[in-house]
Protein backbone atom coordinates (compact mmCIF):
# COMPACT_ATOMS: atom_id res chain seq x y z
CA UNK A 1 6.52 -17.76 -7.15
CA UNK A 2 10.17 -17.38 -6.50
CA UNK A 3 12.18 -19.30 -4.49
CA UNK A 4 15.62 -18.60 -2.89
CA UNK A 5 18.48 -21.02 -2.19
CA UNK A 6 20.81 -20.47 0.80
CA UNK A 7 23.28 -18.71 -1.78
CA UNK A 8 20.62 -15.88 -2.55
CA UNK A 9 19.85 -17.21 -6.10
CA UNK A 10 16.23 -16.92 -7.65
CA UNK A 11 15.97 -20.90 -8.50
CA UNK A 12 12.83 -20.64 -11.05
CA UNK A 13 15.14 -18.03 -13.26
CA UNK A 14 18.22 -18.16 -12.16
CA UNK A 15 18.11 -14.32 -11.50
CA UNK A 16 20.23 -13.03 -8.55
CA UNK A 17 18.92 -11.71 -6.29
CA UNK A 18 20.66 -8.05 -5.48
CA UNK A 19 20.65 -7.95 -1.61
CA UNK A 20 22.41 -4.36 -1.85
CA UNK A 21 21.47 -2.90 -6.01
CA UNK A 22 22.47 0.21 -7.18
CA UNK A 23 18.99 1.20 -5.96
CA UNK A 24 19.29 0.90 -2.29
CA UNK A 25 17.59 3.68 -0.93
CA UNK A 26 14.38 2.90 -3.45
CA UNK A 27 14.87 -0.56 -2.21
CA UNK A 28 15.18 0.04 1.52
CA UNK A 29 12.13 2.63 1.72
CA UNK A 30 10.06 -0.06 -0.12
CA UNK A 31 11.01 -2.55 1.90
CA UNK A 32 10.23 -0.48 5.51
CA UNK A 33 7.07 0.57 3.66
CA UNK A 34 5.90 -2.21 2.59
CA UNK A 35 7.10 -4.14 6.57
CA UNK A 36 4.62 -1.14 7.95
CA UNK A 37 1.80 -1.68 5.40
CA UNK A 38 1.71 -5.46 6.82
CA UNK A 39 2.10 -4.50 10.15
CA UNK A 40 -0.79 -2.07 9.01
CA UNK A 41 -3.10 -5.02 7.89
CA UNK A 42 -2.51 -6.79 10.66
CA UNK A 43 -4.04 -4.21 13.29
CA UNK A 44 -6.26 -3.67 10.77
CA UNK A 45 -7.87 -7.69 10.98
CA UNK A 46 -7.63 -7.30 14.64
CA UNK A 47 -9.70 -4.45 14.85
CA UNK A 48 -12.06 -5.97 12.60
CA UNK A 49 -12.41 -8.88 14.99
CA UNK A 50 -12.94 -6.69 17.83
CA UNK A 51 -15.49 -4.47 15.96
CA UNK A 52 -16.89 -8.10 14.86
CA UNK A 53 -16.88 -9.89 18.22
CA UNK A 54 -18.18 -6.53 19.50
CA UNK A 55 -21.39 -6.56 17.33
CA UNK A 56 -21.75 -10.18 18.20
CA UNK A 57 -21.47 -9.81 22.04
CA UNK A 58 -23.69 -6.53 21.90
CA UNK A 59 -26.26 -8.55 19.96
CA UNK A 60 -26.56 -11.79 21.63
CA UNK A 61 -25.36 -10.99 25.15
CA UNK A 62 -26.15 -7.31 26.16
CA UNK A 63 -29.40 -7.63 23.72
CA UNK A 64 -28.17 -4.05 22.86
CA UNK A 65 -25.74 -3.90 19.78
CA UNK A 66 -23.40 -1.05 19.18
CA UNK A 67 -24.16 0.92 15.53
CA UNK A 68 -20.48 1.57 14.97
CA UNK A 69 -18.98 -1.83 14.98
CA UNK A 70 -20.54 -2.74 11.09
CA UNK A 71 -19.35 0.35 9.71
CA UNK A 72 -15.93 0.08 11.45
CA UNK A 73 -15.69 -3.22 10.10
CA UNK A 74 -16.58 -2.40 6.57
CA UNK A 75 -14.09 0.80 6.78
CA UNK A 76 -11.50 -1.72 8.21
CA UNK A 77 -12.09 -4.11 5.00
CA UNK A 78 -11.23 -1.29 2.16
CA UNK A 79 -8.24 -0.28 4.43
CA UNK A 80 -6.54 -4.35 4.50
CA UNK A 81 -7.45 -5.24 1.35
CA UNK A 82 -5.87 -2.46 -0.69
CA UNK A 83 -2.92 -2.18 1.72
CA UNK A 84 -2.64 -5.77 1.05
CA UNK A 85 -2.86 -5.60 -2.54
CA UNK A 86 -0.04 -3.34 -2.37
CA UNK A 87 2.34 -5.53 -0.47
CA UNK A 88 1.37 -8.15 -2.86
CA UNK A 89 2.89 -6.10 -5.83
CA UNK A 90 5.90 -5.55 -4.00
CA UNK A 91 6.84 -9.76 -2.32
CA UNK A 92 5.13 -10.46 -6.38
CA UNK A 93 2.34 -12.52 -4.86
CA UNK A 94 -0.10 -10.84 -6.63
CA UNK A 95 -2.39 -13.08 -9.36
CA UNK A 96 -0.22 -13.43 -12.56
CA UNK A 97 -0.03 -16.22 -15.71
CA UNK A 98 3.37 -17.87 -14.77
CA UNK A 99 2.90 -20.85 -17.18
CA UNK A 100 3.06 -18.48 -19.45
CA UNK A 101 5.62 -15.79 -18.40
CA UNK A 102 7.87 -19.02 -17.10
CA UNK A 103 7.64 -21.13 -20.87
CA UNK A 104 8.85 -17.82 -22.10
CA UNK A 105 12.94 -17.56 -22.88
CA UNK A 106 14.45 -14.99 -21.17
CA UNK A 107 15.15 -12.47 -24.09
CA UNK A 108 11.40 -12.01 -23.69
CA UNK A 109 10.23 -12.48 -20.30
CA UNK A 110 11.88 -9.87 -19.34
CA UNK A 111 10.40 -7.08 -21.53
CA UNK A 112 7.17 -8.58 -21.15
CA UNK A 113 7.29 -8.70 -17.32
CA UNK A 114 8.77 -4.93 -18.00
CA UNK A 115 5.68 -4.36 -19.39
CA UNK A 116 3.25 -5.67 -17.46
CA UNK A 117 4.34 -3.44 -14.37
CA UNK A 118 4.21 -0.20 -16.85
CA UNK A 119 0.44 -1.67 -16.83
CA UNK A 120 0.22 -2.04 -13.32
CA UNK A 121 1.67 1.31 -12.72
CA UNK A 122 -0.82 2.77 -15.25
CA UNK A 123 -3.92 0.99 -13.47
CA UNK A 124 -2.59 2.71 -9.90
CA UNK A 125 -2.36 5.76 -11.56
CA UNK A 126 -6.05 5.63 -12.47
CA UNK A 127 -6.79 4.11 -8.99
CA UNK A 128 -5.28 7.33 -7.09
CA UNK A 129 -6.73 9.73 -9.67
CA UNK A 130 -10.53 8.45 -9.87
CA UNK A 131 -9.64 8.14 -5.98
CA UNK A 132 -9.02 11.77 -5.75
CA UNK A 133 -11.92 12.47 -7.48
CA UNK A 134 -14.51 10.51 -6.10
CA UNK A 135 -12.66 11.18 -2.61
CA UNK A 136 -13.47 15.00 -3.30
CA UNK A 137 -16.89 14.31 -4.61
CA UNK A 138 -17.96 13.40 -0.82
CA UNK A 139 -15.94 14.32 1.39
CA UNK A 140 -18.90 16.44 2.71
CA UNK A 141 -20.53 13.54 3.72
CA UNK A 142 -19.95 11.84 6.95
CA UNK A 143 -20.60 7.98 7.63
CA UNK A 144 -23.35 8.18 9.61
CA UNK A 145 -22.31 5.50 12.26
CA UNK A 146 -18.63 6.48 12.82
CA UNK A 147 -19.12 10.44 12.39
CA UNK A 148 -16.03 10.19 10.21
CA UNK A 149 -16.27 11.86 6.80
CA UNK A 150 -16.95 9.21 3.27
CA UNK A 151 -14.12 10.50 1.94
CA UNK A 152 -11.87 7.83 3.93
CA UNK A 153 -13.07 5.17 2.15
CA UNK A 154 -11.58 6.43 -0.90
CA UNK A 155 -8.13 7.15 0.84
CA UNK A 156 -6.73 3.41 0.54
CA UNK A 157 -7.29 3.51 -2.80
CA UNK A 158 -5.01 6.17 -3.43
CA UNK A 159 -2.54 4.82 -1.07
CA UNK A 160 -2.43 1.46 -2.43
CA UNK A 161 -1.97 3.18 -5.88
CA UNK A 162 0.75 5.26 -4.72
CA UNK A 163 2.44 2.10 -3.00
CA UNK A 164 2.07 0.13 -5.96
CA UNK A 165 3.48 3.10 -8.20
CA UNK A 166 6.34 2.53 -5.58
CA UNK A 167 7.03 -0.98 -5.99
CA UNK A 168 6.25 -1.36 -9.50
CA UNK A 169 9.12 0.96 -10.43
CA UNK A 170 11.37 -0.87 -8.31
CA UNK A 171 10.29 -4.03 -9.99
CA UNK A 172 10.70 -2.28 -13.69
CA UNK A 173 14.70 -1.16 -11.97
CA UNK A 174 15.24 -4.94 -11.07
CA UNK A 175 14.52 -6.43 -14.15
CA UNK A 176 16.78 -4.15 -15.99
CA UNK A 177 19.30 -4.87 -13.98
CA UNK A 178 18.73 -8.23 -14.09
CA UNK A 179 18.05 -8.64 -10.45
CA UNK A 180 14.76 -9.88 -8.10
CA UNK A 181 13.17 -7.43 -5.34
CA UNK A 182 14.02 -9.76 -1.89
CA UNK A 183 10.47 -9.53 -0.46
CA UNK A 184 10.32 -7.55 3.23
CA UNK A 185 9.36 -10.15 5.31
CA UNK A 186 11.65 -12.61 3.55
């Protein structure tokens, strides 16, 4: 995890941290994209707890609980999580090896962290593909609960991939420039 000192510096690599790069407008849609995926995930957790609570008050209280609420809740799950994992990639909070990336001099952390995202971007290029695919296999069928077609479980999976597409390139620019990405809610 990176850190910032009040002069903008990265303090575990001593990278600075480009508050305005040659890549501003990549930078600046990423950033508002990745602000409105949060925002995203958050009304997505709160209607999970209300789709939750719902089941819960319809089951214990009115002795009558709504069919909708599980499914709603389940749909709710694939949409946060994968919206999620895309922010992640972006702020670089996602699940990495920094012992060994950080032991690493320079002259080859950077290439290798270069190449990790070309394998991040080449996993979210599968994940929207097979997304597509599977997406198209059923989008005949409807969830039987919501009356919403299956297919939409399969859309934030090729959302997230596109996002992380997104961020990973902007990652692969900042590293050759030998700048960070300043995480949006930073």
């Amino acid at each position: 995890m990176t850190h910032v000192n009040k002069a903008g510096e990265a303090i575990d690599d001593k990278l600075p941290i480009a508050l305005l790069p040659p890549f501003t407008f990549l930078t600046r849609c990423n950033a508002w994209l990745s602000l409105m995926c949060m925002r995203l995930a958050v009304l997505g957790l709160v209607l999970i707890a209300i789709a939750v609570f719902g089941q819960i008050f319809g089951r214990y209280v009115l002795n009558n609980s709504p069919s909708w609420t599980e499914a709603l809740a389940l749909l709710m799950v694939l949409y946060v999580t994968n919206i999620g994992v895309a922010v992640c990639v972006r702020d670089d909070r996602h699940m990495g090896v920094e012992l060994l990336t950080g032991a690493l001099p320079p002259k080859v952390r950077v290439p290798l962290k270069i190449f990790i995202h070309l394998l991040v971007i080449l996993f979210a290029v599968l994940m929207i593909w097979n997304g597509w695919i599977l997406g198209r296999q059923i989008i005949d069928y409807m969830i039987p609960n919501l009356g919403v077609s299956q297919g939409l479980t399969y859309w934030p999976l090729m959302l997230s991939g596109t996002l992380i597409v997104l961020f990973s390139i902007e990652h692969i620019i900042a590293l050759l420039q030998r700048t960070r990405v300043v995480p949006s809610w930073h």
